[in-house]
C-alpha atoms as a PDB file:
ATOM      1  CA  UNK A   1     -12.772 -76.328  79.094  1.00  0.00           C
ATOM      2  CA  UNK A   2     -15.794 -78.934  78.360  1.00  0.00           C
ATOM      3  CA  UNK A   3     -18.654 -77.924  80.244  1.00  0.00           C
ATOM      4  CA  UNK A   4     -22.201 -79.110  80.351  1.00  0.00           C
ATOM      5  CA  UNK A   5     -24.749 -76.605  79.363  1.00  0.00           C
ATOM      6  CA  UNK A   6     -25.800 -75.868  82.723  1.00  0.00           C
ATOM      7  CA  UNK A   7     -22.128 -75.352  83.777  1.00  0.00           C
ATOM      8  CA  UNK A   8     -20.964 -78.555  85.257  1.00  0.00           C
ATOM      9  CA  UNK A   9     -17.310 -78.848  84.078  1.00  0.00           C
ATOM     10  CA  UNK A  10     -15.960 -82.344  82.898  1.00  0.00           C
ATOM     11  CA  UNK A  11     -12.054 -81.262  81.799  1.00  0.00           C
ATOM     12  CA  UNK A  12      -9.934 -78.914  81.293  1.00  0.00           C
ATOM     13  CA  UNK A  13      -6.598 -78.110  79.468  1.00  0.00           C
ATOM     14  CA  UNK A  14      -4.401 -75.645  80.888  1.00  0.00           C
ATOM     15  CA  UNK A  15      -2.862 -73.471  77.577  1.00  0.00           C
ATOM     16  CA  UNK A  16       1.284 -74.261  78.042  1.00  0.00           C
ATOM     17  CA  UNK A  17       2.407 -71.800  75.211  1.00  0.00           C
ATOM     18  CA  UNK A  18       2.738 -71.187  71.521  1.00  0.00           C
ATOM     19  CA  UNK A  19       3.696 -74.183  69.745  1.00  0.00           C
ATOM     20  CA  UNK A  20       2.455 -76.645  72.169  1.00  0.00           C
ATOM     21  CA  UNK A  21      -0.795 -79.042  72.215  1.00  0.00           C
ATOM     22  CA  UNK A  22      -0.594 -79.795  68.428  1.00  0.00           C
ATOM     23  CA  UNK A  23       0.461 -82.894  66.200  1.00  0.00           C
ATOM     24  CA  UNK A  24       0.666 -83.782  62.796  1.00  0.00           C
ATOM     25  CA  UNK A  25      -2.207 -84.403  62.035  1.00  0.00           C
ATOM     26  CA  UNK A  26      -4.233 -81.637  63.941  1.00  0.00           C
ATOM     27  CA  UNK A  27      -3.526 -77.730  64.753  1.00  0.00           C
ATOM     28  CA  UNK A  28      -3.392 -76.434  68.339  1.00  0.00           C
ATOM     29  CA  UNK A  29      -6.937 -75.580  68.435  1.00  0.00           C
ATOM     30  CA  UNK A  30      -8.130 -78.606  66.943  1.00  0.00           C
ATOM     31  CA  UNK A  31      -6.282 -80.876  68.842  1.00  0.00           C
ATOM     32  CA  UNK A  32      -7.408 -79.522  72.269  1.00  0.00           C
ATOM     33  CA  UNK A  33     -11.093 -80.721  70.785  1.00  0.00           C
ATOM     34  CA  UNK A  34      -9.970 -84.089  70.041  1.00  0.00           C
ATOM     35  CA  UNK A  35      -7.943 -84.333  72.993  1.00  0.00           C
ATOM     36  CA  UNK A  36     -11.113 -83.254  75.568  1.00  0.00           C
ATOM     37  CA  UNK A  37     -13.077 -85.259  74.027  1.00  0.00           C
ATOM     38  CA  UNK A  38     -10.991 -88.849  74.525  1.00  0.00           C
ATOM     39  CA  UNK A  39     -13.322 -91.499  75.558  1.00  0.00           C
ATOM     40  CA  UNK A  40     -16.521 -90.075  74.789  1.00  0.00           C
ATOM     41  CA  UNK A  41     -17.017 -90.556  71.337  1.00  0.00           C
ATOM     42  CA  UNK A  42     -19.087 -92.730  69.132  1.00  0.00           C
ATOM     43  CA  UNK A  43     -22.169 -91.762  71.481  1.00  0.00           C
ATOM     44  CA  UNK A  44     -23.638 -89.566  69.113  1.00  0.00           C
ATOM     45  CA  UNK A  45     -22.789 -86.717  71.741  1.00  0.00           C
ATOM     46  CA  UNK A  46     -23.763 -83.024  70.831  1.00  0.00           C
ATOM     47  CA  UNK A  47     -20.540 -80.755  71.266  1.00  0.00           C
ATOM     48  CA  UNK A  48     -21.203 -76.875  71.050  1.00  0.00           C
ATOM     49  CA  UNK A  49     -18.375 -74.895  70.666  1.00  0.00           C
ATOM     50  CA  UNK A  50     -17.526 -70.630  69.116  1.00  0.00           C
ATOM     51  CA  UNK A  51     -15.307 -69.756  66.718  1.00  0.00           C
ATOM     52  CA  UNK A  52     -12.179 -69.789  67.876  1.00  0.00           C
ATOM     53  CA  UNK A  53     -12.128 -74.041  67.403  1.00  0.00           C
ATOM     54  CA  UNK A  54     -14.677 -74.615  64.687  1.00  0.00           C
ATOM     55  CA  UNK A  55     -13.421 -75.279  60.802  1.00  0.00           C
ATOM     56  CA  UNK A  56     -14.910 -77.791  58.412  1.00  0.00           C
ATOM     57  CA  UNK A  57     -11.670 -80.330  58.694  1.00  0.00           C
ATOM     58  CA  UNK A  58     -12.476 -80.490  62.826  1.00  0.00           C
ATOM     59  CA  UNK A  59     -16.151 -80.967  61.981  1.00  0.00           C
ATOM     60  CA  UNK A  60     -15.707 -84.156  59.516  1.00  0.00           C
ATOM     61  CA  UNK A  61     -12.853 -85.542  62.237  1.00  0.00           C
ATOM     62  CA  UNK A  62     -15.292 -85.149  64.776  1.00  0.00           C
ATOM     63  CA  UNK A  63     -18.085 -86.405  62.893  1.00  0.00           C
ATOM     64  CA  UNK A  64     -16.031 -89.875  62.064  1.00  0.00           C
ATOM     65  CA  UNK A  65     -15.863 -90.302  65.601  1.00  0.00           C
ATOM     66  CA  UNK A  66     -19.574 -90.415  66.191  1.00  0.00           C
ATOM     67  CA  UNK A  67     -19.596 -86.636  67.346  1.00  0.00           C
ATOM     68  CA  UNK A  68     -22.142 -83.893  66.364  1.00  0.00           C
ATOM     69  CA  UNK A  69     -20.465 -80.346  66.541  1.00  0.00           C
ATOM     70  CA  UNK A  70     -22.715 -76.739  65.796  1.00  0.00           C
ATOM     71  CA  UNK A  71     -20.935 -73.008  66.391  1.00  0.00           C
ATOM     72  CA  UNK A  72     -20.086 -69.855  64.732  1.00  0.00           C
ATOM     73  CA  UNK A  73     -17.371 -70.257  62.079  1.00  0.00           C
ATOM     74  CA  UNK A  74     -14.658 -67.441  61.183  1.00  0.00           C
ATOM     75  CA  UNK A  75     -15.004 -66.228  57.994  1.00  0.00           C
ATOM     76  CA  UNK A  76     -11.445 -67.114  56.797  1.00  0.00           C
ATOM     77  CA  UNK A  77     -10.907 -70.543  58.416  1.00  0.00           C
ATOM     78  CA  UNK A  78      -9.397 -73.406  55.567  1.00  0.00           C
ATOM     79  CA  UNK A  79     -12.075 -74.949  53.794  1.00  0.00           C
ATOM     80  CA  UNK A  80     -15.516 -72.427  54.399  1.00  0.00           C
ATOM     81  CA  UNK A  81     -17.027 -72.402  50.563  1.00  0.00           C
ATOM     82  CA  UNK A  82     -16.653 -69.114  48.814  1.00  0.00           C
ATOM     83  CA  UNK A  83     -19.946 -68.831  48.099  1.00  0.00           C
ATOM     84  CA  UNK A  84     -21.574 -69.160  51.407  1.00  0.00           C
ATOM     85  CA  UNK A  85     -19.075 -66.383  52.933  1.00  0.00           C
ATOM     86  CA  UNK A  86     -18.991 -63.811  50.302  1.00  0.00           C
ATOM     87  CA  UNK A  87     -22.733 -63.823  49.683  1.00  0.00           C
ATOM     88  CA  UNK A  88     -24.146 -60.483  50.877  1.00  0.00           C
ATOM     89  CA  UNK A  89     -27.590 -61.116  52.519  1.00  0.00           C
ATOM     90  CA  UNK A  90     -30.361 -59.113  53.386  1.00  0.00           C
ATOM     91  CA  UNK A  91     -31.779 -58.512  57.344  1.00  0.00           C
ATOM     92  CA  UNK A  92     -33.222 -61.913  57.882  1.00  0.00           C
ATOM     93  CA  UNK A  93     -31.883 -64.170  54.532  1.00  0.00           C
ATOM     94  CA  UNK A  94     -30.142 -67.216  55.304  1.00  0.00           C
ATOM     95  CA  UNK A  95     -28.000 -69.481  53.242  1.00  0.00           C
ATOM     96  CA  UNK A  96     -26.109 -72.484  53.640  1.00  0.00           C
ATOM     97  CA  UNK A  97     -24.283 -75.169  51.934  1.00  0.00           C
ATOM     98  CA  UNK A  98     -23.669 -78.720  52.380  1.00  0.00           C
ATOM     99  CA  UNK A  99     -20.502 -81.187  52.181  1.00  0.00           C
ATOM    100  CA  UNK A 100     -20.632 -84.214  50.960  1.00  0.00           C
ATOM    101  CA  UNK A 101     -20.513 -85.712  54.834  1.00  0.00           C
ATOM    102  CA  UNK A 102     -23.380 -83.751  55.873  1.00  0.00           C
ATOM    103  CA  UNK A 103     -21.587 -80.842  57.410  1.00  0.00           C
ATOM    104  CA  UNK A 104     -23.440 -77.702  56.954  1.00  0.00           C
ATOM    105  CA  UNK A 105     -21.777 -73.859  56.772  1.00  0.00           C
ATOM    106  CA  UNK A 106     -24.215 -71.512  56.831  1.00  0.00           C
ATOM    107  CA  UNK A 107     -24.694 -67.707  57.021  1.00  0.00           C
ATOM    108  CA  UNK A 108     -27.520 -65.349  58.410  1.00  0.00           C
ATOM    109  CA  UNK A 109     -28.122 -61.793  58.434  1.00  0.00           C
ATOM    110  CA  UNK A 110     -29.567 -59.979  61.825  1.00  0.00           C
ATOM    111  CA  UNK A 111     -27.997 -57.390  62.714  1.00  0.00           C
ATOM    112  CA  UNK A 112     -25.158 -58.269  61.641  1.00  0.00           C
ATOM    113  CA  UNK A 113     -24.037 -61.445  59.609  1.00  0.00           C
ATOM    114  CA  UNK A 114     -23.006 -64.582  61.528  1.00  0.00           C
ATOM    115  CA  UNK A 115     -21.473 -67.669  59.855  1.00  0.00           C
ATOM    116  CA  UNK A 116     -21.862 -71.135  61.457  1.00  0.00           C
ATOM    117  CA  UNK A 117     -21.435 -74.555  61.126  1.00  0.00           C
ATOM    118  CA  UNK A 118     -23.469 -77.870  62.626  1.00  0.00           C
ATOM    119  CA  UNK A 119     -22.680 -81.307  61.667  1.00  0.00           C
ATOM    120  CA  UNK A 120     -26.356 -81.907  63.562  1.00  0.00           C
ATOM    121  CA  UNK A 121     -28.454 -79.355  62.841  1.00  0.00           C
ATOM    122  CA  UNK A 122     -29.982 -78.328  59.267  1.00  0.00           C
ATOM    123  CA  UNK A 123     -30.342 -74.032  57.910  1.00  0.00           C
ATOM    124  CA  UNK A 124     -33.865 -74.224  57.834  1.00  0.00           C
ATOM    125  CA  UNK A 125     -35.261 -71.311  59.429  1.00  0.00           C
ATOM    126  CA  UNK A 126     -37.645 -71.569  63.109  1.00  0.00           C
ATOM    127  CA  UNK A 127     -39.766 -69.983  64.768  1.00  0.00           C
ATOM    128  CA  UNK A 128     -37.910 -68.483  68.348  1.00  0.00           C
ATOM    129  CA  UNK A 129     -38.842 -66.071  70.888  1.00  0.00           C
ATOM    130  CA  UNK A 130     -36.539 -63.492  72.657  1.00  0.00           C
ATOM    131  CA  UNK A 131     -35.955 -61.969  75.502  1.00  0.00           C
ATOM    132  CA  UNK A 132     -38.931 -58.749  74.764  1.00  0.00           C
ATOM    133  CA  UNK A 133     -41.504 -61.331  73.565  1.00  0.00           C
ATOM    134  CA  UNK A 134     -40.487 -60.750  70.104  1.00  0.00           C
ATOM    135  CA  UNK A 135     -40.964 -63.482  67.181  1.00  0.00           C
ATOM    136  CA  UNK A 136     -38.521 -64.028  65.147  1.00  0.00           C
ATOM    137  CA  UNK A 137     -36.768 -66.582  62.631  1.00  0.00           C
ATOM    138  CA  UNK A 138     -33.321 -67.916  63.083  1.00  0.00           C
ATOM    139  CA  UNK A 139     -31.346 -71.140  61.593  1.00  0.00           C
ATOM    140  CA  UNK A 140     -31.944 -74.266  63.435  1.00  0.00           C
ATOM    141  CA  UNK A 141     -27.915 -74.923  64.146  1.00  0.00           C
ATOM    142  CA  UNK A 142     -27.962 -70.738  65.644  1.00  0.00           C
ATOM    143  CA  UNK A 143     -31.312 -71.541  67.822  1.00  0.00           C
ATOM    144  CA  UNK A 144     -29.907 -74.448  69.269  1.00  0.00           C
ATOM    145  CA  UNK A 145     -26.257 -72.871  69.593  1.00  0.00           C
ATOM    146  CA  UNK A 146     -27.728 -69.954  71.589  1.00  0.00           C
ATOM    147  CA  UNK A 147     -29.466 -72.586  73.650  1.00  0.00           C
ATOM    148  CA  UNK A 148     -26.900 -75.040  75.098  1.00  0.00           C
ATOM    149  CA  UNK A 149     -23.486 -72.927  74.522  1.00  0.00           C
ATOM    150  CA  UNK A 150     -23.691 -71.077  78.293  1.00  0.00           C
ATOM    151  CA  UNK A 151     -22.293 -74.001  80.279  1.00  0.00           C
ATOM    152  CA  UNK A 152     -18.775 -71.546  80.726  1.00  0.00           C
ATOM    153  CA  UNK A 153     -20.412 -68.660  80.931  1.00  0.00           C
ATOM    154  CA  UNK A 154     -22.293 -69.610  83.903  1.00  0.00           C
ATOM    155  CA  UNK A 155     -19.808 -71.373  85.935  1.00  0.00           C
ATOM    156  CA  UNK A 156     -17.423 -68.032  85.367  1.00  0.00           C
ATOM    157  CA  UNK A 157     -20.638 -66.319  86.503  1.00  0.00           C
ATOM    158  CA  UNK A 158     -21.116 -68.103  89.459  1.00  0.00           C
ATOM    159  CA  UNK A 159     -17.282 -67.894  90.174  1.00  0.00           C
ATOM    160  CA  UNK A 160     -17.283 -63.984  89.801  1.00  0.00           C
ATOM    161  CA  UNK A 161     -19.822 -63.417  92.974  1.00  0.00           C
ATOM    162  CA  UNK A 162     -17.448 -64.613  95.784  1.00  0.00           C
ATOM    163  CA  UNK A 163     -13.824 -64.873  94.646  1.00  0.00           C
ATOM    164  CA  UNK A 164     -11.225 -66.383  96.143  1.00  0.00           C
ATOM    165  CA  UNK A 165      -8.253 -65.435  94.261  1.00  0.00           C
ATOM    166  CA  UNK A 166      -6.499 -61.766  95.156  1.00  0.00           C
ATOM    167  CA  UNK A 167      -3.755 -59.803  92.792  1.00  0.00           C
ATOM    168  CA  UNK A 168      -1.374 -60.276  95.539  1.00  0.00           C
ATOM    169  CA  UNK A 169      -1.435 -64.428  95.548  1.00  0.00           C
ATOM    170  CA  UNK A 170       1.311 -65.543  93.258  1.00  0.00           C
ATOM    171  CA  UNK A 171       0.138 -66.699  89.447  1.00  0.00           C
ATOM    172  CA  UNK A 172       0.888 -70.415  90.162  1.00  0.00           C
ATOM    173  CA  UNK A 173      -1.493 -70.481  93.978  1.00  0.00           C
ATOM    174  CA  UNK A 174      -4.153 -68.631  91.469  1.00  0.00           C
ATOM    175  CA  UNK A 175      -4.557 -71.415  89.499  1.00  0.00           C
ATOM    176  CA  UNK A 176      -4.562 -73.716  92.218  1.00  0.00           C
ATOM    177  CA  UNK A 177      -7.105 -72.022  94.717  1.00  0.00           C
ATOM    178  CA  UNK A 178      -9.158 -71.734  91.095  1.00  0.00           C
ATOM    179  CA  UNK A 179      -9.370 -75.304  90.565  1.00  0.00           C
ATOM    180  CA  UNK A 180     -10.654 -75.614  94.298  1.00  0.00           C
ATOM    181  CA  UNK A 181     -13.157 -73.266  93.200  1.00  0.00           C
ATOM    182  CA  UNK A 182     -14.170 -75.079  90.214  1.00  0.00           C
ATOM    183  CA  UNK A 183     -14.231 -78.403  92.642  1.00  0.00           C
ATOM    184  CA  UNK A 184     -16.549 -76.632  94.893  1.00  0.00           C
ATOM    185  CA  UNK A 185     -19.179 -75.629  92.161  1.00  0.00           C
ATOM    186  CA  UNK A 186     -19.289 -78.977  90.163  1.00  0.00           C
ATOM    187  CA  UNK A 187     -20.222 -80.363  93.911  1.00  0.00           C
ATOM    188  CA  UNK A 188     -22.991 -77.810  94.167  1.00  0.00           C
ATOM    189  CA  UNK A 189     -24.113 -78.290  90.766  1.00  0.00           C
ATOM    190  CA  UNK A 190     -24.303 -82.145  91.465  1.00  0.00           C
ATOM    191  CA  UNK A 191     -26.032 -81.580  95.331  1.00  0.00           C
ATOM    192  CA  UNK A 192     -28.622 -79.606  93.222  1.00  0.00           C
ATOM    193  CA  UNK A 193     -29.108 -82.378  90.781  1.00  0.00           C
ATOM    194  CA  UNK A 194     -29.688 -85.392  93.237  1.00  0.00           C
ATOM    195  CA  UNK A 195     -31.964 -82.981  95.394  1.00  0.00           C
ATOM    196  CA  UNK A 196     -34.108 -82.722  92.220  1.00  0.00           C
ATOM    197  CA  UNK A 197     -33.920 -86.364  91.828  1.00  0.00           C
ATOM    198  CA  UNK A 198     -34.748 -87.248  95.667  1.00  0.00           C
ATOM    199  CA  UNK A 199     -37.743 -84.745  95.579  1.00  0.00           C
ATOM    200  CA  UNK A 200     -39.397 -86.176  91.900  1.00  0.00           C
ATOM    201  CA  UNK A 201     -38.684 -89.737  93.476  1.00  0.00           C
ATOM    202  CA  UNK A 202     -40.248 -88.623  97.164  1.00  0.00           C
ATOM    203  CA  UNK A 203     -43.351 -87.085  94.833  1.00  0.00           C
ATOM    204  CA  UNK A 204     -43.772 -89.830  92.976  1.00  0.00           C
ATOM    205  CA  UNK A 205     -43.563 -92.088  95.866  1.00  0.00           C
ATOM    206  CA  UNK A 206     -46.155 -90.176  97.793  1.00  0.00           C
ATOM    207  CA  UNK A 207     -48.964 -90.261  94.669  1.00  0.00           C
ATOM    208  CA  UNK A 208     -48.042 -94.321  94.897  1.00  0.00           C
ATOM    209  CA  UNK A 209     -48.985 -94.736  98.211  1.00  0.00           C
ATOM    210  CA  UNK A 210     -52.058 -92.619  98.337  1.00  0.00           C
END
């Protein structure tokens, strides 16, 4: 699914087995990136994703097509240097390492370690504050991952409150009375949106004429 971060949803693949959505040239998981991302490349678009679809190969491809991709990385995905993955880090060490295209894998130590990877965004450690008021540092690629990846877990959250599907309805009317569902909330999302819009351009308007 490729969602905006505030959970307006542009596409979606439905998965059709073991074996399917893959090519030649690309694995199933990379090829459902490439695939929902047709037409919108060489924009120099920020794509956030976890790390189920991130590797280094998918980061160059996306890269050549004008795309900027950050997200955690598994540890044993093709192509993660040895160094970065097997280096034992203290509570608050980071490390990272560079390709020659500019993609960055990185790992940092919390409370546990997390390994990432941005094609956009550099290790260097900033300045963030969490939920208790608390200061701490984090990598720039993990601050901004934390940041814009919640675009599906707020449509599912908004989807949870009032749902329409029951265990009774038959598997193939769930997925249909769910895609109404999604319809409905990408049309509130949007109603939102322009009522922003209308009321900045009815402000603005009003500071004109007086």
């Amino acid at each position: 699914m490729l969602t905006e971060s505030g959970g307006l949803v542009h596409r979606i693949m439905i998965y059709s087995g073991q074996g399917q959505d893959t090519s030649n040239d690309f694995t199933h998981t990379e090829y459902v990136v490439v695939k929902l991302m047709e037409g919108l490349t060489d924009c120099g678009r920020s794509l956030y994703m976890d790390n189920y679809y991130n590797n280094v190969k998918l980061a160059h491809t996306l890269l050549v097509k004008g795309i900027y991709c950050t997200g955690t990385l598994r540890a044993n995905r093709k192509g993660n240097p040895k160094e970065i993955t097997s280096k034992k880090l203290k509570v608050g060490e980071s490390v990272g390492k560079y390709t020659k295209e500019g993609v960055c894998v990185m790992k940092w130590r919390d409370r546990r370690e997390v390994l990432a990877i941005s094609s956009e965004h550099t290790n260097d450690l900033v300045e963030v504050t969490n939920r208790r008021g608390e200061q701490k540092l984090k990598p720039m690629a993990i601050t901004m991952y934390n940041k814009y990846m919640s675009g599906i877990d707020r449509q599912d959250q908004m989807l949870s409150y009032y749902p329409c599907e029951r265990k009774t309805i038959r598997w193939y009317k769930k997925i249909g009375i769910h895609f109404f569902q999604l319809l409905w909330l990408n049309s509130y999302y949007i109603y939102v949106e322009n009522v922003k819009k209308c009321t900045l351009y009815d402000f603005r308007l009003s500071v004109i004429t007086e």
